[in-house]
Protein backbone atom coordinates (compact mmCIF):
# COMPACT_ATOMS: atom_id res chain seq x y z
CA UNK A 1 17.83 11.64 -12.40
CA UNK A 2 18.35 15.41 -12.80
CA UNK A 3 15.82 17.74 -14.85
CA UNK A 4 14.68 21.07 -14.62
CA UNK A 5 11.88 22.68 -13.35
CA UNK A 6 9.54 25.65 -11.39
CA UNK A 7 10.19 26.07 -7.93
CA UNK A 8 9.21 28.76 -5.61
CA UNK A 9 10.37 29.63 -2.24
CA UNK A 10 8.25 32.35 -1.48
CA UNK A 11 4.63 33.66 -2.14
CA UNK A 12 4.60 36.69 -4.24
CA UNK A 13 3.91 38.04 -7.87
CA UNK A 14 5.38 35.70 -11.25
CA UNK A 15 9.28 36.67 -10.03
CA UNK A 16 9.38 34.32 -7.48
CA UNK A 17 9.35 31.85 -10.28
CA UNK A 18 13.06 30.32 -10.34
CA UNK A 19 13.88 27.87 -13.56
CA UNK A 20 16.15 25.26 -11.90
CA UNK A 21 17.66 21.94 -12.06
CA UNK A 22 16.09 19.27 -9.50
CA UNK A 23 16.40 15.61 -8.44
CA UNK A 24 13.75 13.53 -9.97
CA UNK A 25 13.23 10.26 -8.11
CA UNK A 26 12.38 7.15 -9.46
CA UNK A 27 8.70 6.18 -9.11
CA UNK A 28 7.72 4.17 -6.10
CA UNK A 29 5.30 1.40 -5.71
CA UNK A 30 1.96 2.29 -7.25
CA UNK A 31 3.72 4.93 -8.69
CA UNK A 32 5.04 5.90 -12.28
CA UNK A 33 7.10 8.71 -13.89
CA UNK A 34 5.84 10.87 -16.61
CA UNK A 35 8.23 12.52 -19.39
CA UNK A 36 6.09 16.09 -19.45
CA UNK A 37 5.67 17.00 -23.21
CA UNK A 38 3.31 19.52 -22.37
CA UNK A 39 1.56 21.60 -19.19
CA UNK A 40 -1.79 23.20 -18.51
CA UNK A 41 -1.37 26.64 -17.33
CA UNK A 42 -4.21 27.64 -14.78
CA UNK A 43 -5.71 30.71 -13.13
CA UNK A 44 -5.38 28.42 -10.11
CA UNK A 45 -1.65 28.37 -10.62
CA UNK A 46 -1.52 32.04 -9.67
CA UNK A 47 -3.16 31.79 -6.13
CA UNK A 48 -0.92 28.54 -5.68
CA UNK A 49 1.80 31.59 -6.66
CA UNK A 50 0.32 33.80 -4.15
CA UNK A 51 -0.20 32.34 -1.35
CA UNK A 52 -4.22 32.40 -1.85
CA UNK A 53 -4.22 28.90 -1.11
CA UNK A 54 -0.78 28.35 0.56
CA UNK A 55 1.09 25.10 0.51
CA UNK A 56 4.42 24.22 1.78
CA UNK A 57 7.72 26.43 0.74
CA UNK A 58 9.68 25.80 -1.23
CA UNK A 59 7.14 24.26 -3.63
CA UNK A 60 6.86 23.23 -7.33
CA UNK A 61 3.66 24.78 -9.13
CA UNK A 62 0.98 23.53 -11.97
CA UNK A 63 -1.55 20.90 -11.28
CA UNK A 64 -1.96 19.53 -15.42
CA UNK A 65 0.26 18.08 -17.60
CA UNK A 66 0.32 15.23 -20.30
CA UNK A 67 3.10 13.51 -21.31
CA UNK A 68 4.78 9.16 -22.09
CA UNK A 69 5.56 7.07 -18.72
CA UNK A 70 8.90 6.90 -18.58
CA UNK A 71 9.16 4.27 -15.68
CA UNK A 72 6.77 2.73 -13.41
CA UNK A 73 7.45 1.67 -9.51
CA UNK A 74 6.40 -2.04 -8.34
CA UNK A 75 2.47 -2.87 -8.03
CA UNK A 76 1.52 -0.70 -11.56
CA UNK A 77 -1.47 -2.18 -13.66
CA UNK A 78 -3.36 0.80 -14.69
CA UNK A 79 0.13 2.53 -16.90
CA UNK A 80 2.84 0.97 -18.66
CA UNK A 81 6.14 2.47 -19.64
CA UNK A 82 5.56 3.82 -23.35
CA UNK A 83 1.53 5.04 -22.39
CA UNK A 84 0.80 8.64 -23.79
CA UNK A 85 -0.91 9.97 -20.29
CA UNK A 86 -2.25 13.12 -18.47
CA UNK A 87 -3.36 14.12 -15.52
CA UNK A 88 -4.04 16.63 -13.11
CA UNK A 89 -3.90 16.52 -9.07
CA UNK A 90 -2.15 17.98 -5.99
CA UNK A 91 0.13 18.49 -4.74
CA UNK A 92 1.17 21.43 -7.33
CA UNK A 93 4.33 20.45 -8.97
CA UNK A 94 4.01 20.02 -13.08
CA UNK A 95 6.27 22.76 -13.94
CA UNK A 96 8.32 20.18 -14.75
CA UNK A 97 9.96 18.25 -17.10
CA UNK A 98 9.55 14.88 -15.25
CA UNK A 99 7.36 13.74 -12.59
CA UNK A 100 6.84 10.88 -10.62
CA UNK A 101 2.73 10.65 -9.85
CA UNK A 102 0.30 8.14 -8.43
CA UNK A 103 -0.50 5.81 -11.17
CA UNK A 104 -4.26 5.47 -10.74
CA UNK A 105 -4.65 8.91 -10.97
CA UNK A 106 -3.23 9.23 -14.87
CA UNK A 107 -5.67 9.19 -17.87
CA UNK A 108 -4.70 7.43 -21.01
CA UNK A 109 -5.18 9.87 -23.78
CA UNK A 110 -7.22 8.99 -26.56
CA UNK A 111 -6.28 8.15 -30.09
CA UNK A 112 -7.21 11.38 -32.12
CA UNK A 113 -6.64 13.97 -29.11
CA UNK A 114 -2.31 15.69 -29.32
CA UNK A 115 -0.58 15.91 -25.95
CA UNK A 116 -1.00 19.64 -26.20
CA UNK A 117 -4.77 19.40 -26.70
CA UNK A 118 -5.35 17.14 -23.43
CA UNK A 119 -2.78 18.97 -21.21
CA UNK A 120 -4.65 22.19 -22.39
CA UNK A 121 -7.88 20.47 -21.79
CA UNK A 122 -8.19 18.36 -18.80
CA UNK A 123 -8.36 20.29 -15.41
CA UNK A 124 -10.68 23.07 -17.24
CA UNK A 125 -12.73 20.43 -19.14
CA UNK A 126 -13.43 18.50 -15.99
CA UNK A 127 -14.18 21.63 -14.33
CA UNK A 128 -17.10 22.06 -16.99
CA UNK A 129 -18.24 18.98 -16.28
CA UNK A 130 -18.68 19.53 -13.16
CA UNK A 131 -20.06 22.72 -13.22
CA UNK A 132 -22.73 22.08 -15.70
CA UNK A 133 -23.32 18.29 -14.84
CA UNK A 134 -22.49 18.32 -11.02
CA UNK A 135 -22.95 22.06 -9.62
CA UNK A 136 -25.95 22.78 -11.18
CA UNK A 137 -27.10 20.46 -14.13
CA UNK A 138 -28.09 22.31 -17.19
CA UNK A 139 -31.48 21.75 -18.54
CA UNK A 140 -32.67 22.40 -22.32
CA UNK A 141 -34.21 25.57 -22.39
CA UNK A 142 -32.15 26.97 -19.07
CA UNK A 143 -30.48 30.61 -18.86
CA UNK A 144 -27.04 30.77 -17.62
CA UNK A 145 -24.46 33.03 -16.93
CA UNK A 146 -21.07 32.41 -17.11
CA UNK A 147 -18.05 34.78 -16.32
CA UNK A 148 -14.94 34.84 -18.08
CA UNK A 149 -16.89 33.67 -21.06
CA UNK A 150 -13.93 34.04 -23.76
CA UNK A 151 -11.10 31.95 -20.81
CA UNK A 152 -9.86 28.28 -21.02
CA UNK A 153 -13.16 27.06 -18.65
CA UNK A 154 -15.39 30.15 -20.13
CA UNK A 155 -14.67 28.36 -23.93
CA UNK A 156 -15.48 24.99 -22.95
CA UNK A 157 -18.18 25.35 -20.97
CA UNK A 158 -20.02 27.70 -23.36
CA UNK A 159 -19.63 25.10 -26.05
CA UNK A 160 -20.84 22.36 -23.98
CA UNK A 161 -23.65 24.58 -22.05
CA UNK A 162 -25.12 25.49 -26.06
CA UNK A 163 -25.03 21.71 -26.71
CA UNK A 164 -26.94 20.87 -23.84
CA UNK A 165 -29.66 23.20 -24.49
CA UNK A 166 -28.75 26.25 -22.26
CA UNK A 167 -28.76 29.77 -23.51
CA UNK A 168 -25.31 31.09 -22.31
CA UNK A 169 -24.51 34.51 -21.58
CA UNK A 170 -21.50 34.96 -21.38
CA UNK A 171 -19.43 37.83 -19.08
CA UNK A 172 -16.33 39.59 -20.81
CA UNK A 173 -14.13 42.31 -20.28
CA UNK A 174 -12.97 43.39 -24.26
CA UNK A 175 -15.09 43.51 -27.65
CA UNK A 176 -12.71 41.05 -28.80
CA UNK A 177 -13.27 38.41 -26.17
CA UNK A 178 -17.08 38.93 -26.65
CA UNK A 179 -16.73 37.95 -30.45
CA UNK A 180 -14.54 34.52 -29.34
CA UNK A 181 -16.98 33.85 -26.56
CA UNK A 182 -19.88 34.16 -29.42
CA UNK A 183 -18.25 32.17 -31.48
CA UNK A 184 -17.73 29.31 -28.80
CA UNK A 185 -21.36 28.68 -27.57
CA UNK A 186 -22.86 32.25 -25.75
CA UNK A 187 -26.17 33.56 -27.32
CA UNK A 188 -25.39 36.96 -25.59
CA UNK A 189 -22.77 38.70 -24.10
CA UNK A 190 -23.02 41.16 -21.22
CA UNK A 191 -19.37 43.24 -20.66
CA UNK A 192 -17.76 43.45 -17.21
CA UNK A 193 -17.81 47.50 -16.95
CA UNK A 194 -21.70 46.96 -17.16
CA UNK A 195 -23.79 46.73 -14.76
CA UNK A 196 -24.19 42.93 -14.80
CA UNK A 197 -27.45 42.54 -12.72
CA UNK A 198 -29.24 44.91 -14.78
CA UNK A 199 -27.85 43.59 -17.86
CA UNK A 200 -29.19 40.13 -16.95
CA UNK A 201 -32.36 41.21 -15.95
CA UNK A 202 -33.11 43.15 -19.29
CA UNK A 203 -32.09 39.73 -21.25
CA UNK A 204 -33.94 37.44 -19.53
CA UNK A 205 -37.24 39.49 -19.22
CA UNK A 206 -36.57 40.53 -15.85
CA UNK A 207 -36.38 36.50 -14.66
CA UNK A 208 -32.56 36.17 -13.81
CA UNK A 209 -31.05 33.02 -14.75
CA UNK A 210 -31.48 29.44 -13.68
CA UNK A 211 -27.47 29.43 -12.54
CA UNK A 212 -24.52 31.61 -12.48
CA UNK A 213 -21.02 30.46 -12.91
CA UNK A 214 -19.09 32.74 -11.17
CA UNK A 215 -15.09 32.25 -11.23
CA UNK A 216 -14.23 36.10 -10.39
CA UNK A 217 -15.30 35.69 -6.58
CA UNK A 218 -15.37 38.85 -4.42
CA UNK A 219 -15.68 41.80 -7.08
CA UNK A 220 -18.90 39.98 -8.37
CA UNK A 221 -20.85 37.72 -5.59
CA UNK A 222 -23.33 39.74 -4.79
CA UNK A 223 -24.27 40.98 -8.39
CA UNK A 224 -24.17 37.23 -9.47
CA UNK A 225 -26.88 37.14 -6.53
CA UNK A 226 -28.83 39.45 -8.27
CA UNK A 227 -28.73 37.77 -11.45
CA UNK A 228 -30.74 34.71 -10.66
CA UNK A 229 -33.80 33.57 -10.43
CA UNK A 230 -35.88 32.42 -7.46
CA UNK A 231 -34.51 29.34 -6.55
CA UNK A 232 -31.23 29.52 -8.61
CA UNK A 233 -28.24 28.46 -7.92
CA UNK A 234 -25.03 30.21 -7.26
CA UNK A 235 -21.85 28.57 -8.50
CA UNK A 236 -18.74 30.15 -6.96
CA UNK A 237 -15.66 28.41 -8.26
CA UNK A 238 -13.19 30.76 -8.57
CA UNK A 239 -11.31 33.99 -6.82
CA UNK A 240 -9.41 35.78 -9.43
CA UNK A 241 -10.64 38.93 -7.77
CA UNK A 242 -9.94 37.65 -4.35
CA UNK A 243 -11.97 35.24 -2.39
CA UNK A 244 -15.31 36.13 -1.39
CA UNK A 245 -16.60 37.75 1.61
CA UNK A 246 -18.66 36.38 4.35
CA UNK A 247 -22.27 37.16 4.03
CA UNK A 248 -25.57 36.30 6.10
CA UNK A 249 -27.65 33.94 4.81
CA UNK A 250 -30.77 35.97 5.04
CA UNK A 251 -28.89 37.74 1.54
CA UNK A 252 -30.20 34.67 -0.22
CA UNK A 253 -33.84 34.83 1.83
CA UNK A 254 -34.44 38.33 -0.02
CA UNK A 255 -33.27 36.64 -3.70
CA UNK A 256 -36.34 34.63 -3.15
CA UNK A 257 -34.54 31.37 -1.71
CA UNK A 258 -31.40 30.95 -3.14
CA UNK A 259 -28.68 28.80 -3.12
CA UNK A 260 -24.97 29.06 -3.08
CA UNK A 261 -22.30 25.90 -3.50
CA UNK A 262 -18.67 26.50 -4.14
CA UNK A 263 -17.09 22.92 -5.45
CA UNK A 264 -14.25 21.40 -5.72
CA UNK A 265 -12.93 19.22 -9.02
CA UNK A 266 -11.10 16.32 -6.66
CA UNK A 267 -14.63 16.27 -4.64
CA UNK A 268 -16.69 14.95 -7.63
CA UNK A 269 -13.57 12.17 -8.61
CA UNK A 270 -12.23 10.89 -5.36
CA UNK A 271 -12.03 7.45 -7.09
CA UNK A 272 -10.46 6.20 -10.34
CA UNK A 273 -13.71 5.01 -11.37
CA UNK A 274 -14.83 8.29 -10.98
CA UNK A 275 -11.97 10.12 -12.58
CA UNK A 276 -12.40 7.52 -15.48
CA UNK A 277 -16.18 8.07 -16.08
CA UNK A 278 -15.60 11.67 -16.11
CA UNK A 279 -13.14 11.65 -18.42
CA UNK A 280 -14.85 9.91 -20.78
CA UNK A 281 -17.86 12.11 -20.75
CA UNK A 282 -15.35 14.99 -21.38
CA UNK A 283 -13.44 13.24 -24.17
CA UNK A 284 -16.95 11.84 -25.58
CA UNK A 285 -17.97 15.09 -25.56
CA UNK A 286 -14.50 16.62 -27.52
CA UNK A 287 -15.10 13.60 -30.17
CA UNK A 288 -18.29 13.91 -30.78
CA UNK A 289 -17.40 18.24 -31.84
CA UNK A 290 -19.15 19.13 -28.67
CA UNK A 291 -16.19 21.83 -28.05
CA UNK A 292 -12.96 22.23 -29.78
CA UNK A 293 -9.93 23.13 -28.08
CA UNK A 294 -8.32 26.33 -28.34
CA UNK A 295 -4.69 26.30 -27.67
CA UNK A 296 -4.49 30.11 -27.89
CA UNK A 297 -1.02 30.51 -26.03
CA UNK A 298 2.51 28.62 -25.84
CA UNK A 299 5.14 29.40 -23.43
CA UNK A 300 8.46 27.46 -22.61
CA UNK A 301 8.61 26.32 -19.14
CA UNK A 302 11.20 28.90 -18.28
CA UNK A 303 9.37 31.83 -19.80
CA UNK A 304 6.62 30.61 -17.13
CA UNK A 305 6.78 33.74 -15.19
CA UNK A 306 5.67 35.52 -18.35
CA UNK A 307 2.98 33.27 -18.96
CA UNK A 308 1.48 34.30 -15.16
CA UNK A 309 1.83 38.07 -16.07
CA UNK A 310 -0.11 37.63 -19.34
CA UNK A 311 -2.70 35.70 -17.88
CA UNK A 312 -3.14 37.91 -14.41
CA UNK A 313 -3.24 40.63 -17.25
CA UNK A 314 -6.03 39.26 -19.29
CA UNK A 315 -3.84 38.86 -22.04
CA UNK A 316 -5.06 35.21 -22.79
CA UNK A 317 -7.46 33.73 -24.21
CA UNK A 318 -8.91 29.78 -24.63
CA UNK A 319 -5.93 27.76 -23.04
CA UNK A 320 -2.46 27.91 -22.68
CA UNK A 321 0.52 25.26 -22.52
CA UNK A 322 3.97 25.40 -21.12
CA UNK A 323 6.42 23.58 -23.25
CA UNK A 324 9.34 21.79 -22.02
């Protein structure tokens, strides 16, 4: 079958986004074919763009979406054709208005929880999971920072980091982002144009912070250093300012015995039992009121070039969806 979609045969900036009609097989075995009603957009989805972590050309984009199974290939127990689903994996391809995906890696979506909401929710909600339950699990009473306080991970991770007990503080570049990222979970907010380390230090009594969450990467590394506390942790899981450079180890010797991890989501659920357990900590979590999702932004899958400018721009804020 024929349907249209993202495709890029070159690395570059959000024009070498082409809206075009492509050949959608039919699923495999162990396979099954979703009908997209809705897609995550992702910072990530700009260094896919970019070439910061290149793939093969020409290439389909977007590693969310949720959506109905539309057909399933022979061997399928964990989907049936009619399931509301969503997912998120590699290769990058859910720019899309069909796709044909490995069946044990889609997630029935709750009762309660709109397609929108889970494609919106479910690589950044995971990725708060495993930043504040995997990276560097949050105790009661714990100081935090966390960059891009007011974004789609920034929002749900605040919200989930308050519930756990943490005091967030949150990192934002605009008076209006600080007031969204107070009103989503951070006690205090320190602004990017500060000087961050300082900033931290004066908040926490000259302490520093138990961990940082740090998804700008090279701009901010070493100030993020500076923020924590003997023995912290460093939690680099992002690049939007480029990826970070190399540095001797005796840089966390002079922080008074640091330590520095930079995860991956697909490390911490490898399995289906995995993926499952997570997700039911996440959607527990959503059910319960833990967080509420924001879907701030919608774009139609064509206008997805647009959508990359706005968020490269800061435009954004909470999460965004392409529509198909």
């Amino acid at each position: 079958m024929k349907a249209n979609a993202i495709r890029m045969h070159e690395y570059g900036g959000p024009e070498v986004l082409q809206f075009v009609e492509v050949e959608v097989p039919d699923p495999g075995p162990g396979e099954a074919r979703i009908r997209h009603s809705a897609i995550g957009l992702n910072l990530i989805d700009t260094y896919h763009r970019s070439g910061l972590y290149p793939g093969t050309l020409p290439a389909g984009l977007g590693s969310e979406a949720a959506g109905v199974i539309d057909a399933v290939g022979p061997g399928v127990s964990a989907v049936k054709v009619g399931d509301r689903v969503v997912y998120t994996g590699r290769p990058p391809d859910s720019y899309s208005e069909y796709r044909v995906f490995p069946a044990e890696r889609l997630v029935p979506i709750p009762d309660g929880l709109e397609d929108e909401q889970a494609a919106a929710v479910l690589l950044k909600g995971l990725t708060a999971w495993y930043l504040l339950h995997r990276s560097y699990p949050v105790n009661p009473g714990d100081d935090v920072l966390l960059y891009a306080a007011a974004g789609g991970v920034g929002t749900l991770a605040a919200q989930w980091g308050r519930h756990l007990g943490a005091r967030v503080i949150g990192v934002v570049s605009t008076e209006e982002k600080a007031l969204l990222a107070r009103q989503n979970g951070c006690a205090d907010i320190v602004m990017a144009h500060d000087d961050i380390a300082a900033r931290v230090r004066e908040l926490t009594n000259e302490k520093g912070v138990a961990a940082v969450y740090d998804s700008v990467g090279k701009d901010t590394f070493m100030a993020s250093l500076d923020c924590l506390r003997p023995h912290g942790v460093m939690v680099s899981f992002g690049n939007a300012s480029g990826p970070v450079a190399p540095f001797a180890p005796a840089e966390l010797a002079k922080r008074h015995s640091l330590y520095v991890t930079r995860p991956v989501l697909f490390d911490f659920v490898e399995s289906r039992d995995e993926l499952l357990a997570a997700c039911e900590a996440l959607f527990g979590a959503i059910s319960a009121g833990v967080m509420a999702i924001h879907v701030n932004q919608r774009y139609a899958l064509k206008d997805a070039a647009q959508a990359h400018r706005d968020i490269e721009a800061r435009k954004t804020t909470g999460s965004t969806v392409l529509l198909p």
